[in-house]
Protein backbone atom coordinates (compact mmCIF):
# COMPACT_ATOMS: atom_id res chain seq x y z
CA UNK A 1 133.36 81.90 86.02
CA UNK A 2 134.31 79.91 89.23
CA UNK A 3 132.00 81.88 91.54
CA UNK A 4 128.67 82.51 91.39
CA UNK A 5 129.17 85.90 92.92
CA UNK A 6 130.97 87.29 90.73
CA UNK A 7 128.52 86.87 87.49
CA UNK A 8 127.73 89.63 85.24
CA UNK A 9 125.37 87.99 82.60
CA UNK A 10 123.01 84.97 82.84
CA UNK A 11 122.96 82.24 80.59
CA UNK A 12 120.92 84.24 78.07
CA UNK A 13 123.68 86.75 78.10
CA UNK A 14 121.59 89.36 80.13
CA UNK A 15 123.71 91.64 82.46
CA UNK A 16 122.33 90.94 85.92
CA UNK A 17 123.73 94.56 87.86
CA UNK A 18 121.74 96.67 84.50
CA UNK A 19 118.35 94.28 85.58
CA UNK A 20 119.10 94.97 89.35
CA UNK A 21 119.55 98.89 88.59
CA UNK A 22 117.00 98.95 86.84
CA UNK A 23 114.05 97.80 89.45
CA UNK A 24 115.54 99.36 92.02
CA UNK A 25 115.04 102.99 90.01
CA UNK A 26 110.89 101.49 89.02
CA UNK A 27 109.63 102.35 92.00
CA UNK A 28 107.48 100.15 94.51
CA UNK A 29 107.35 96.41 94.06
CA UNK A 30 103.94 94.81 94.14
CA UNK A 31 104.16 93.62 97.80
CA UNK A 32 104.72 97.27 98.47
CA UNK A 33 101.98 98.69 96.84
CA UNK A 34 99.52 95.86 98.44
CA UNK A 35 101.14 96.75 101.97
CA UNK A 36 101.28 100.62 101.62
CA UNK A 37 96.97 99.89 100.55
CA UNK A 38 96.12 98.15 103.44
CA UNK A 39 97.77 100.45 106.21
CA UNK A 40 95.96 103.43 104.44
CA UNK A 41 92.18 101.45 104.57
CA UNK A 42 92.47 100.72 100.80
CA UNK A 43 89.08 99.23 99.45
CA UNK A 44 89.73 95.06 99.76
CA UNK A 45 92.81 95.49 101.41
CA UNK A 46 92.32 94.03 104.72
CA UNK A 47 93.89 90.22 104.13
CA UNK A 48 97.21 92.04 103.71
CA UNK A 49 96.83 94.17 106.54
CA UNK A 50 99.16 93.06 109.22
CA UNK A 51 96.76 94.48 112.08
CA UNK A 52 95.64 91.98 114.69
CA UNK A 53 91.67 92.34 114.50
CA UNK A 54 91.18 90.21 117.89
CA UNK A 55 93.77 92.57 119.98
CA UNK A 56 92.43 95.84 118.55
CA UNK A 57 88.65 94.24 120.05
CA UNK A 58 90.30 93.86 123.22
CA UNK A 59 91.90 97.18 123.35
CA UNK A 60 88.63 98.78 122.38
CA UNK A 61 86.69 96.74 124.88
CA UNK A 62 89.08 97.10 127.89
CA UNK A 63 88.89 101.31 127.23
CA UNK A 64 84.99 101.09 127.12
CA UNK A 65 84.97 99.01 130.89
């Protein structure tokens, strides 16, 4: 095979497109359960959460002045 691209198997002789079908019908990766937890307040969630704690002080403060 001269291009990469165009590879069906790996070295081991699996076929790459069955792999890729095949996660892609398992549902949510990892990183996607971890993300979908911490924007729904999932218990020990909150290092993945991508909220900004120090801007949601300020927005909090500046309503209560």
């Amino acid at each position: 095979m001269n291009n990469q691209n165009e590879a069906k198997y790996t070295v081991a002789g699996t076929d790459i497109h069955d792999v890729k079908r095949k996660n892609a019908e398992a549902g949510l990766s990892y990183n996607e359960v971890k993300r979908l937890l911490a924007q729904n307040g999932g218990h020990g969630t909150a290092k993945y959460s991508d909220t900004d704690v120090t801007e949601v002080k300020e927005q909090i403060q500046g309503k209560n002045q």
